[in-house]
Protein backbone atom coordinates (compact mmCIF):
# COMPACT_ATOMS: atom_id res chain seq x y z
CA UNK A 1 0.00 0.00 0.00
CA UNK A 2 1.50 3.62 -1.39
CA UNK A 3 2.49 5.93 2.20
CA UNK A 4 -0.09 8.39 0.76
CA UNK A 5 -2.97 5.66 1.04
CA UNK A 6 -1.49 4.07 4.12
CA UNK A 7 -1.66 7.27 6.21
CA UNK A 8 -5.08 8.25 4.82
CA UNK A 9 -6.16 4.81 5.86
CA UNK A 10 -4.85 5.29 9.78
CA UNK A 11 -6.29 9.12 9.65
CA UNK A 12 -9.95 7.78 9.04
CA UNK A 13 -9.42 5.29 11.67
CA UNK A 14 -8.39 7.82 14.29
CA UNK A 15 -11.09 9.89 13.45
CA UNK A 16 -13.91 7.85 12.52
CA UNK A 17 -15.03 7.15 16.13
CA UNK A 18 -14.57 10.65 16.91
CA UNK A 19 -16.96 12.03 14.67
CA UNK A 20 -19.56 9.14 15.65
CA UNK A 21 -18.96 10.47 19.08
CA UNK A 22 -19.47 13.77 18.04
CA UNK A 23 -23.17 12.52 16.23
CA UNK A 24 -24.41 11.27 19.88
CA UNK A 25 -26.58 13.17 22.20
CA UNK A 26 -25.57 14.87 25.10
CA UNK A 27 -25.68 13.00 28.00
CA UNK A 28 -27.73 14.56 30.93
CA UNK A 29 -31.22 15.01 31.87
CA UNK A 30 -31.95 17.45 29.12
CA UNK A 31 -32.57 21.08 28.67
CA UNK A 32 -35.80 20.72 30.95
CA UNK A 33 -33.74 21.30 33.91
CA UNK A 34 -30.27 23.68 34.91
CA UNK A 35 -26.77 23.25 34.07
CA UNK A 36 -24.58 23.45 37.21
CA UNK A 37 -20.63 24.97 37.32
CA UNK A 38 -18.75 23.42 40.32
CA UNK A 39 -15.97 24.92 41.14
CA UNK A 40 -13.90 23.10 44.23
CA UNK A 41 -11.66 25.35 45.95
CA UNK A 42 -10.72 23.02 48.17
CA UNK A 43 -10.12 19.54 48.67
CA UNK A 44 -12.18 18.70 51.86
CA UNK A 45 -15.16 16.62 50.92
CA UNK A 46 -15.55 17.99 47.20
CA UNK A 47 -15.47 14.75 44.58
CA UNK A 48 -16.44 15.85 41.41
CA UNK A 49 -17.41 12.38 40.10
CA UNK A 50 -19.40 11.20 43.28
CA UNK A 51 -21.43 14.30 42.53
CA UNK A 52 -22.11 13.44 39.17
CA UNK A 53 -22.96 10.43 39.83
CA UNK A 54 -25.46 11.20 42.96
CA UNK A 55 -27.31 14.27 41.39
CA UNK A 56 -27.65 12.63 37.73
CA UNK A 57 -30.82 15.32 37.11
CA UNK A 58 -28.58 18.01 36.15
CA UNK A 59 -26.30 18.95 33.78
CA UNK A 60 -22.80 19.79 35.06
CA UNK A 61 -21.08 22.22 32.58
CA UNK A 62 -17.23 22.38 31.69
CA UNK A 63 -17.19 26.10 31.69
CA UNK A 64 -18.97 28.64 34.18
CA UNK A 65 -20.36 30.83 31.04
CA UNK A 66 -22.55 27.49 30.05
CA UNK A 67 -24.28 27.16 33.82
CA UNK A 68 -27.33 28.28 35.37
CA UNK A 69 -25.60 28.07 38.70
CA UNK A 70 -22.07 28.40 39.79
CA UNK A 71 -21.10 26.18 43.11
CA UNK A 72 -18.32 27.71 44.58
CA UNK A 73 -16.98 25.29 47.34
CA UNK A 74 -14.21 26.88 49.81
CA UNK A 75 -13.10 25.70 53.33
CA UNK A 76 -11.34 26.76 56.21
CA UNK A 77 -10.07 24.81 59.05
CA UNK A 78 -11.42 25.20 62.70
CA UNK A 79 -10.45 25.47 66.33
CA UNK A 80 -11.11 21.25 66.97
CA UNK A 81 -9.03 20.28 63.58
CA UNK A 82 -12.31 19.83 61.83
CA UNK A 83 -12.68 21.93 58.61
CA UNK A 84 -15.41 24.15 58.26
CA UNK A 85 -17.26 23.73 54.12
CA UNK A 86 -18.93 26.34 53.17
CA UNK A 87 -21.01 26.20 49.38
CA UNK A 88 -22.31 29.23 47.62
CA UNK A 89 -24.41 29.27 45.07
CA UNK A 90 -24.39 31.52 42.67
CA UNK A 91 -27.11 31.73 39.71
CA UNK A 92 -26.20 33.00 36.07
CA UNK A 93 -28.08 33.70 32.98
CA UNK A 94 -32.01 33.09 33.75
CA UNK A 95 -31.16 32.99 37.51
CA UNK A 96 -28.80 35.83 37.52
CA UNK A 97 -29.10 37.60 40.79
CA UNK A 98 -30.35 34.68 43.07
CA UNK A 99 -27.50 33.23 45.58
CA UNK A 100 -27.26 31.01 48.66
CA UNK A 101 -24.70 29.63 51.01
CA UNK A 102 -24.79 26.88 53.04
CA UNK A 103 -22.60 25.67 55.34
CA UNK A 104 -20.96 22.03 57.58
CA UNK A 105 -18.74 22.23 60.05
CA UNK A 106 -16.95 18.68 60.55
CA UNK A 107 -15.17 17.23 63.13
CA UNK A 108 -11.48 16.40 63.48
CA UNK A 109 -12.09 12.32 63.16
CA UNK A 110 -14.64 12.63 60.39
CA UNK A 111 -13.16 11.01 57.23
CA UNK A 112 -12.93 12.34 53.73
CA UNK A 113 -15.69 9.44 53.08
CA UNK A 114 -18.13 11.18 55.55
CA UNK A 115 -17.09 14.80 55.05
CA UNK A 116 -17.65 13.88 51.39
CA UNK A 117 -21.43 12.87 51.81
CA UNK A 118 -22.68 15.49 53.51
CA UNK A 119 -20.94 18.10 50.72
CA UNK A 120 -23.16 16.07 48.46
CA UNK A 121 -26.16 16.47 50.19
CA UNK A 122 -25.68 20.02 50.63
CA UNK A 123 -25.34 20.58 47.13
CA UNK A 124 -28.69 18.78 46.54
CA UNK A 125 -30.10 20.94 48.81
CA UNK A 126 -28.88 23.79 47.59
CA UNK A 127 -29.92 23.25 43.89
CA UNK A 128 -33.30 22.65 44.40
CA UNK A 129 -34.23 26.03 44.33
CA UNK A 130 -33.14 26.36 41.16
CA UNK A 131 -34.48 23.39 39.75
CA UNK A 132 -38.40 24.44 41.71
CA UNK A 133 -38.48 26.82 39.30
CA UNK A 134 -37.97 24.37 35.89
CA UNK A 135 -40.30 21.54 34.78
CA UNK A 136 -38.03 19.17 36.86
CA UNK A 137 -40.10 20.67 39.65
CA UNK A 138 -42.90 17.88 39.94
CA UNK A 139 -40.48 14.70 39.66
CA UNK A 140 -38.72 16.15 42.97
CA UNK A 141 -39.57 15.60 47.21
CA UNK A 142 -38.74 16.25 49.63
CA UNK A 143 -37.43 13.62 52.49
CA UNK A 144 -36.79 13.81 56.51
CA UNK A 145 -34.87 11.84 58.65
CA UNK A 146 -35.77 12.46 62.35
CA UNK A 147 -33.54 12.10 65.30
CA UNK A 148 -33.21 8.64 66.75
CA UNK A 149 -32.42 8.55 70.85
CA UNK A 150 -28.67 8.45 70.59
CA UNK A 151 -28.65 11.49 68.39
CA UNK A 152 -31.33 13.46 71.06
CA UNK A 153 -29.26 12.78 73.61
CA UNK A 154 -25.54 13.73 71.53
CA UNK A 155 -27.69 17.50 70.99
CA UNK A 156 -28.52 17.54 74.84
CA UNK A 157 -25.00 16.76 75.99
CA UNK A 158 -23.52 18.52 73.05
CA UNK A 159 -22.46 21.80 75.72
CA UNK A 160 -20.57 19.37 77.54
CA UNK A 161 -17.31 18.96 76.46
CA UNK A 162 -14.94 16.52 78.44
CA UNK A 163 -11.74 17.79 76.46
CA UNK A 164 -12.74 21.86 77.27
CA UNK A 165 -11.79 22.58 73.66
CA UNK A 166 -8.48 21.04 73.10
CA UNK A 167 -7.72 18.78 70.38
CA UNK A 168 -4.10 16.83 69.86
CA UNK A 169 -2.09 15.77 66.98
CA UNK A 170 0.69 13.27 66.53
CA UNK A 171 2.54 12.82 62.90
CA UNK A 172 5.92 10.95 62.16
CA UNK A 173 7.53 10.16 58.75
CA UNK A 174 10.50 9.82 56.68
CA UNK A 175 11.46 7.92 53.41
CA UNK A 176 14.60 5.74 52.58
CA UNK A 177 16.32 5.09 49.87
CA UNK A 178 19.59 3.71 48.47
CA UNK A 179 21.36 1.82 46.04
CA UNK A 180 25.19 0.23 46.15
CA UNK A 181 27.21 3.52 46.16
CA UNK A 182 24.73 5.90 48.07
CA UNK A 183 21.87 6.27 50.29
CA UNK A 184 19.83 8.68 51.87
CA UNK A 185 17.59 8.80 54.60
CA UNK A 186 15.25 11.18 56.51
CA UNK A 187 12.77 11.16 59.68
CA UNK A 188 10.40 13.68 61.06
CA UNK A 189 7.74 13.84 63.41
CA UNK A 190 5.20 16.48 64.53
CA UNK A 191 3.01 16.96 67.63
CA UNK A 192 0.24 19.98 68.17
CA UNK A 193 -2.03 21.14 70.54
CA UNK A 194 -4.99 23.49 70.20
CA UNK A 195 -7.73 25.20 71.96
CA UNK A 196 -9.72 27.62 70.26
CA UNK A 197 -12.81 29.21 70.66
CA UNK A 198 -14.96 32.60 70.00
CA UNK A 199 -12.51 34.01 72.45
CA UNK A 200 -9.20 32.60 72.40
CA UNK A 201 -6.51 30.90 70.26
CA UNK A 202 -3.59 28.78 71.92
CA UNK A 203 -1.55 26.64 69.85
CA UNK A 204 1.26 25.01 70.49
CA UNK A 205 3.60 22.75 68.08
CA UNK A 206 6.56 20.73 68.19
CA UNK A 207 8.50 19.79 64.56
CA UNK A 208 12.05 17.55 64.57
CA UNK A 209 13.56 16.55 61.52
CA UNK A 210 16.97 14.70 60.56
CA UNK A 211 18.51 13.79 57.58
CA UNK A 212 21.92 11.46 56.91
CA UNK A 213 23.10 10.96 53.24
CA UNK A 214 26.07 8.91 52.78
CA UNK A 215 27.73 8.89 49.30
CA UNK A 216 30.39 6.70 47.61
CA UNK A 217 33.29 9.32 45.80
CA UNK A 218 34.88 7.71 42.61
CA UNK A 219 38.60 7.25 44.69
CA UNK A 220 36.60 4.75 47.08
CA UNK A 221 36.34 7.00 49.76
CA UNK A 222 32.97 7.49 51.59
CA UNK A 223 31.35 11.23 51.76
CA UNK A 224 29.02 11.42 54.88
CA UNK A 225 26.27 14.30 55.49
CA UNK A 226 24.18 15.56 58.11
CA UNK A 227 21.39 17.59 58.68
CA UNK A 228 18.99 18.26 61.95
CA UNK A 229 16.30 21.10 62.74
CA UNK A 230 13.84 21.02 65.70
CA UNK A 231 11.09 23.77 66.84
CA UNK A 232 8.70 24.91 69.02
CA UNK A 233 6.14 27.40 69.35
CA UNK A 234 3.77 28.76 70.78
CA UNK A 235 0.84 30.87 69.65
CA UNK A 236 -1.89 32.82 71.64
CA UNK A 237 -4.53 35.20 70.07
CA UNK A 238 -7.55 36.96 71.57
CA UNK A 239 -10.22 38.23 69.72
CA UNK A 240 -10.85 41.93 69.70
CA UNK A 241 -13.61 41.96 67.72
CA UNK A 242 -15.05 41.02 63.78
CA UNK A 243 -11.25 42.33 62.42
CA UNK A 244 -9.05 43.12 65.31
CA UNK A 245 -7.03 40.23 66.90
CA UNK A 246 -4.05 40.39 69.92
CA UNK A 247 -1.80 37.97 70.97
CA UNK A 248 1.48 36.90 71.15
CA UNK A 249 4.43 34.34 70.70
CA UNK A 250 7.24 32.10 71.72
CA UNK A 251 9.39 30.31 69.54
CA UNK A 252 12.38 27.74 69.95
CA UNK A 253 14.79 26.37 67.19
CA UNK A 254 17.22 24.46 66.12
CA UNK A 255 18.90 24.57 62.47
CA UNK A 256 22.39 23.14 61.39
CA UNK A 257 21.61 24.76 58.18
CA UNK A 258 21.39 28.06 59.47
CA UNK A 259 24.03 27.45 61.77
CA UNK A 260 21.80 27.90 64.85
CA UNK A 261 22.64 25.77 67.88
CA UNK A 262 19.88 27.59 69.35
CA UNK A 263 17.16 30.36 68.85
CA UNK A 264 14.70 31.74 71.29
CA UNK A 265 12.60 34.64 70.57
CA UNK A 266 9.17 36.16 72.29
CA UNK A 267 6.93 38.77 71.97
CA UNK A 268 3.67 40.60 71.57
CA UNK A 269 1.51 40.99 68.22
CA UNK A 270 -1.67 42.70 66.50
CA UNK A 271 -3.46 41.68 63.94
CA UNK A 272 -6.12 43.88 61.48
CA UNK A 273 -8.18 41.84 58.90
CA UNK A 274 -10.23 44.43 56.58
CA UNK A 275 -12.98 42.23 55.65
CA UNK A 276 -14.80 40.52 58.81
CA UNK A 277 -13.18 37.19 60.01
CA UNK A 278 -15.97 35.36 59.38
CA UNK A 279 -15.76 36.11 55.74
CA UNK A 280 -12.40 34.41 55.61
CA UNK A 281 -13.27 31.32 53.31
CA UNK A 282 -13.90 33.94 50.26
CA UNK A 283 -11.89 36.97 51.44
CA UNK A 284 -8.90 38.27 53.48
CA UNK A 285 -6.35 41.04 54.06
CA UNK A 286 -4.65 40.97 56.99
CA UNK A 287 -1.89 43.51 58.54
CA UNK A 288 -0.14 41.94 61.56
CA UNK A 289 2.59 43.57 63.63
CA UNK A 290 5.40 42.11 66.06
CA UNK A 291 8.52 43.17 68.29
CA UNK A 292 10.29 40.72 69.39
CA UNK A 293 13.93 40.25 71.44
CA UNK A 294 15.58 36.69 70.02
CA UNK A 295 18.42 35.38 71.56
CA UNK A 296 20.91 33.40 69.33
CA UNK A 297 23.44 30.23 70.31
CA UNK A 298 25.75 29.83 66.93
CA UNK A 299 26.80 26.35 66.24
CA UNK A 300 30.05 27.89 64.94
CA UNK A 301 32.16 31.63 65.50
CA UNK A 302 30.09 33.71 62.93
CA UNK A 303 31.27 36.31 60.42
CA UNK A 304 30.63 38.78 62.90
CA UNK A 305 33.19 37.11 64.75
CA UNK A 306 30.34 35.93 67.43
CA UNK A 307 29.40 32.61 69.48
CA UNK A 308 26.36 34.30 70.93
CA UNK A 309 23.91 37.39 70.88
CA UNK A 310 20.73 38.81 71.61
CA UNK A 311 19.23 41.08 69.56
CA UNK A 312 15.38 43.11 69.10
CA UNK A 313 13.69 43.11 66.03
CA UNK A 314 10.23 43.89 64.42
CA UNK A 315 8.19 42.26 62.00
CA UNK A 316 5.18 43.57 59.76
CA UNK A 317 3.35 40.74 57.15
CA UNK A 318 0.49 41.39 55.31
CA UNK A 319 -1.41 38.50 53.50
CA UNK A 320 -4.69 37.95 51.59
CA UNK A 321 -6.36 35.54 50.13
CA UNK A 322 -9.74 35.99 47.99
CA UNK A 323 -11.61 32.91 46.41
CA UNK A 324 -14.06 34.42 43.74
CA UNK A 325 -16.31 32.49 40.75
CA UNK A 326 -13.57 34.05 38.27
CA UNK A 327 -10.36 32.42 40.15
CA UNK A 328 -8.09 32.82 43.25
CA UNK A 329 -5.65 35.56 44.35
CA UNK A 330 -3.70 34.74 47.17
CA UNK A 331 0.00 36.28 48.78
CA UNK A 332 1.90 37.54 51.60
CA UNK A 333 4.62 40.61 52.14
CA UNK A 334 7.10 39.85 55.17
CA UNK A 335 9.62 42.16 56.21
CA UNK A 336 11.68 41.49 59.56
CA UNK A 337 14.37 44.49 60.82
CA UNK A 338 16.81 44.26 63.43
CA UNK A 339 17.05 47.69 65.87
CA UNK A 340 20.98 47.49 66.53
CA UNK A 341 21.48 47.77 62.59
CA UNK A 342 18.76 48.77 60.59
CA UNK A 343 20.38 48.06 57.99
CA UNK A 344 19.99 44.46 58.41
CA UNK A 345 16.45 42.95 57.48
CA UNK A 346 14.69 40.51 54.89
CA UNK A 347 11.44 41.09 53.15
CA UNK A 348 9.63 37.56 51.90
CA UNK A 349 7.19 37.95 49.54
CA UNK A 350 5.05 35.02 47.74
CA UNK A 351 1.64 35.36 45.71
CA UNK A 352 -0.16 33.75 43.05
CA UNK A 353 -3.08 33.98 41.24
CA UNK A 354 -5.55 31.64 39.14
CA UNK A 355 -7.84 33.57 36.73
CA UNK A 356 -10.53 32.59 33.90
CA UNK A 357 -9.67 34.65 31.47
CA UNK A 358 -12.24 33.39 28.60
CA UNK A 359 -14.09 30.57 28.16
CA UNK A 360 -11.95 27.39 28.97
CA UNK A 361 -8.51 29.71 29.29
CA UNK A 362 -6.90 29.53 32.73
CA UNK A 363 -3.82 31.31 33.79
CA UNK A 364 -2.08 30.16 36.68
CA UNK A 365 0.93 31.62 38.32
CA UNK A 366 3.25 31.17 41.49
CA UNK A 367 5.88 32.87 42.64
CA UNK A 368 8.02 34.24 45.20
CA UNK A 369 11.14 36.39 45.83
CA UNK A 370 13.49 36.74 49.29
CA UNK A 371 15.47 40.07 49.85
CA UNK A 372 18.06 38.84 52.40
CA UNK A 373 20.34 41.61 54.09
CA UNK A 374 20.23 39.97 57.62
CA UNK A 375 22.75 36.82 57.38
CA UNK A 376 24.86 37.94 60.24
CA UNK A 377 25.05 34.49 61.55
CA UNK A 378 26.71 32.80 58.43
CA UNK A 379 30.13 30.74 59.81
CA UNK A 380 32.88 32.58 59.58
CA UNK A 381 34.89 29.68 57.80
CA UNK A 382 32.76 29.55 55.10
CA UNK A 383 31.49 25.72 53.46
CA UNK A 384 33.26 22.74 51.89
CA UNK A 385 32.20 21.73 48.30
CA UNK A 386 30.29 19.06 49.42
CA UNK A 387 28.30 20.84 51.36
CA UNK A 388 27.42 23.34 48.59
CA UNK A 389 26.38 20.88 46.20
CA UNK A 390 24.31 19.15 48.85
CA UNK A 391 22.94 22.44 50.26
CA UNK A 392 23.48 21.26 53.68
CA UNK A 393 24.27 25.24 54.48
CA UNK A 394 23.01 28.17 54.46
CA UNK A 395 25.09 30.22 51.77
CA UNK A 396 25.56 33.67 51.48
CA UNK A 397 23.46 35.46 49.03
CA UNK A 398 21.55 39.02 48.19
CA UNK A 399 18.09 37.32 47.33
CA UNK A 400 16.03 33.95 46.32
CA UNK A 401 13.39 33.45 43.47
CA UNK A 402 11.17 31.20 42.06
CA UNK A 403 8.46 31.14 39.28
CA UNK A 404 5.82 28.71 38.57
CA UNK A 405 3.14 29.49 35.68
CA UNK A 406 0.98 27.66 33.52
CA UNK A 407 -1.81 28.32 30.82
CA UNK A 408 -4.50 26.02 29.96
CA UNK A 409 -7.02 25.48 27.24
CA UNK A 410 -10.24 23.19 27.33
CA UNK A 411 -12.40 23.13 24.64
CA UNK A 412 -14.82 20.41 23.37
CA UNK A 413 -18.44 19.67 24.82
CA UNK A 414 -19.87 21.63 27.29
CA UNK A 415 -21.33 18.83 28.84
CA UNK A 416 -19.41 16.81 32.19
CA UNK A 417 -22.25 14.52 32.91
CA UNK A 418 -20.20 11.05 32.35
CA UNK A 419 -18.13 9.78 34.48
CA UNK A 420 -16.17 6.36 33.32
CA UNK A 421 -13.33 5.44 35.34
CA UNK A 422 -12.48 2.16 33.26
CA UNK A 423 -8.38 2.51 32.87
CA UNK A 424 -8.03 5.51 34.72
CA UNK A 425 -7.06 7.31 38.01
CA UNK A 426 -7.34 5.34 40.84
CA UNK A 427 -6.07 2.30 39.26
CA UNK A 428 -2.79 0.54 40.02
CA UNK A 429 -0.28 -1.35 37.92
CA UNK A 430 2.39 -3.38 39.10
CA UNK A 431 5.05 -3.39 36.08
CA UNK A 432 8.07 -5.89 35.66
């Protein structure tokens, strides 16, 4: 068979079943009732596919300019380590102007499973006041569960709590990995406590990680690195009001990599949100201020020719975050100044942004950028090689970057009714 014929032969095979594809109806319950935008924000309870497959009597659109009703699902976490869901709904085209939010607060031991099922019934809640207004109306109902005993008397005792607001967490970890010539390994481990309520804020945290690498050079000799940090802290805020907070801090560390045999530093702080607190799943800018005196042990004599110091410095960060139908905008300004030398400070800044720019175009970008004047505790004998090409060390430097960006383009049917798993995510293959 001629090339010509041969690759005409494999086009019309390739695209054959495409265009039959493109001849079938749209799956979905048909134009009698709404199509339905849902945009997850967050991760906490919000499955995509489960919700396709539970509420089958609507359509659920690819792109927000093809919906009746945009689900905007954002979380926060709260005081007990539960996470706090919150679902707005937001109608478009006929139903432009109507909204609702509803809300589940879930509790620290509730699994994704669980967290996941009531998201789902929330949003079937929440979309059938936009479907009592299509011809969909008469096929729905309405059903109620009441209350057995257990659950009357869990509401009665519910004011009693035996833990008075504190919840506990305990995480380890760590990862090996090796072959003849080298191998690495790492361990760390975690423990928090919190207590929060209307009032107050404490939390307190403990973080230790190590790391060994050992490494076989090419004259036979064996290379040997190590690497430790611990912390503590402590945090305690009282609420002022709907956007003033006051508190303050103590932290503890540990860093071979910042050549800190020990670092203690306390203090007072205020915090200013412009936009309410309790509108903090969509919105937030916040303006918090510290002084603090931190005491420093140096693992070695520093360039500053010093094995010890205490110095006072002041911080001011400002951060916000806003979660809107058209994308994300979220990022943080830090500067930190020391009072003996004002000319020593650092200024951290990281944002990033997702927008919708058209219809199926996203732009997504990530970035951040360190102005670093305060490295007064750098060793004063500088670093090997080795540990340069391992970054073991900190190593002197004006400033740090990074970018992260990407643009994406969906086009196709508007349609995101089906959902097939056959072959796909979630499945696991074991190759030899």
């Amino acid at each position: 068979m001629p090339l010509s014929i041969q690759a005409v032969a494999i086009l019309a095979g390739l695209t054959l079943p495409l265009a039959l594809a493109a001849q079938e109806p749209a799956t979905g319950a048909g134009t009698s009732t709404i199509g339905v935008f849902l945009d997850c924000q967050t991760f906490y309870g919000c499955d995509a596919d489960h919700a396709r497959r539970e509420i089958p009597y609507v359509n659920w659109m690819r792109h927000r300019q093809d919906a009746d009703v945009h689900t905007l699902v954002t979380a926060r976490q709260t005081g007990g380590g539960g996470q706090e869901v919150t679902l707005a709904f937001i109608g478009l085209r006929r139903f432009a102007g109507a909204a609702d939010t509803l809300q589940h607060v879930s509790a620290n031991t509730d699994t994704q499973a669980e967290i996941r099922e009531v998201v789902t019934r929330l949003l079937k809640l929440g979309l059938t006041r936009f479907l009592a207004r299509t011809p969909l109306a008469h096929r729905l109902d309405l059903a109620y569960s009441a209350p057995d005993t257990a659950d009357a008397q869990d509401a009665a005792t519910a004011a009693t709590d035996p833990w008075n607001f504190w919840t506990f967490r305990l995480r380890t970890g760590g990862y090996l990995r090796g072959e003849r010539q080298q191998n690495i390994r790492s361990f760390n481990g975690t423990v928090t406590a919190n207590r929060t309520t209307e009032a107050l804020k404490l939390d307190v945290s403990a973080f230790a990680q190590t790391d060994r690498s050992a490494y076989t050079l090419s004259d036979g000799t064996e290379y040997v690195s190590r690497s430790a940090s611990y912390s503590a802290d402590v945090l305690v805020v009282w609420s002022l009001g709907p956007h003033w907070s006051v508190g303050g801090t103590v932290d503890a560390s540990r860093s071979t990599f910042s050549n800190q045999d020990l670092s203690l530093s306390a203090g007072p702080a205020i915090e200013y949100d412009l936009f309410p607190y309790d509108e903090s799943t969509r919105k937030k800018l916040t303006f918090m201020y510290s002084v603090q005196p931190v005491h420093f042990n140096w693992e070695e004599t520093t360039v500053t020719g010093r094995l010890a110091e205490t110095r006072m410095r002041h911080q001011l960060q400002i951060g916000t975050q806003i979660q809107q139908p058209w994308g994300q905008v979220f990022g943080s300004v830090s500067g930190v100044q020391y009072f003996h030398d004002l000319r020593l400070h650092r200024i951290d800044t990281f944002a990033g942004f997702t927008l919708r720019l058209v219809r199926g175009l996203e732009l997504s970008v990530f970035s951040d950028f360190a102005r670093i004047k305060e490295q007064f505790g750098l060793p004063a004998g500088g670093l090997t090689d080795e540990e340069i090409l391992l970054q073991r060390r900190a190593r002197e430097t004006d400033y740090r970057y990074g970018v992260n960006f990407s643009l994406s383009y969906r086009f196709g049917s508007k349609f995101a009714n089906v959902v097939n798993p056959r072959m796909g995510g979630g499945n696991f293959f074991i190759v030899f």
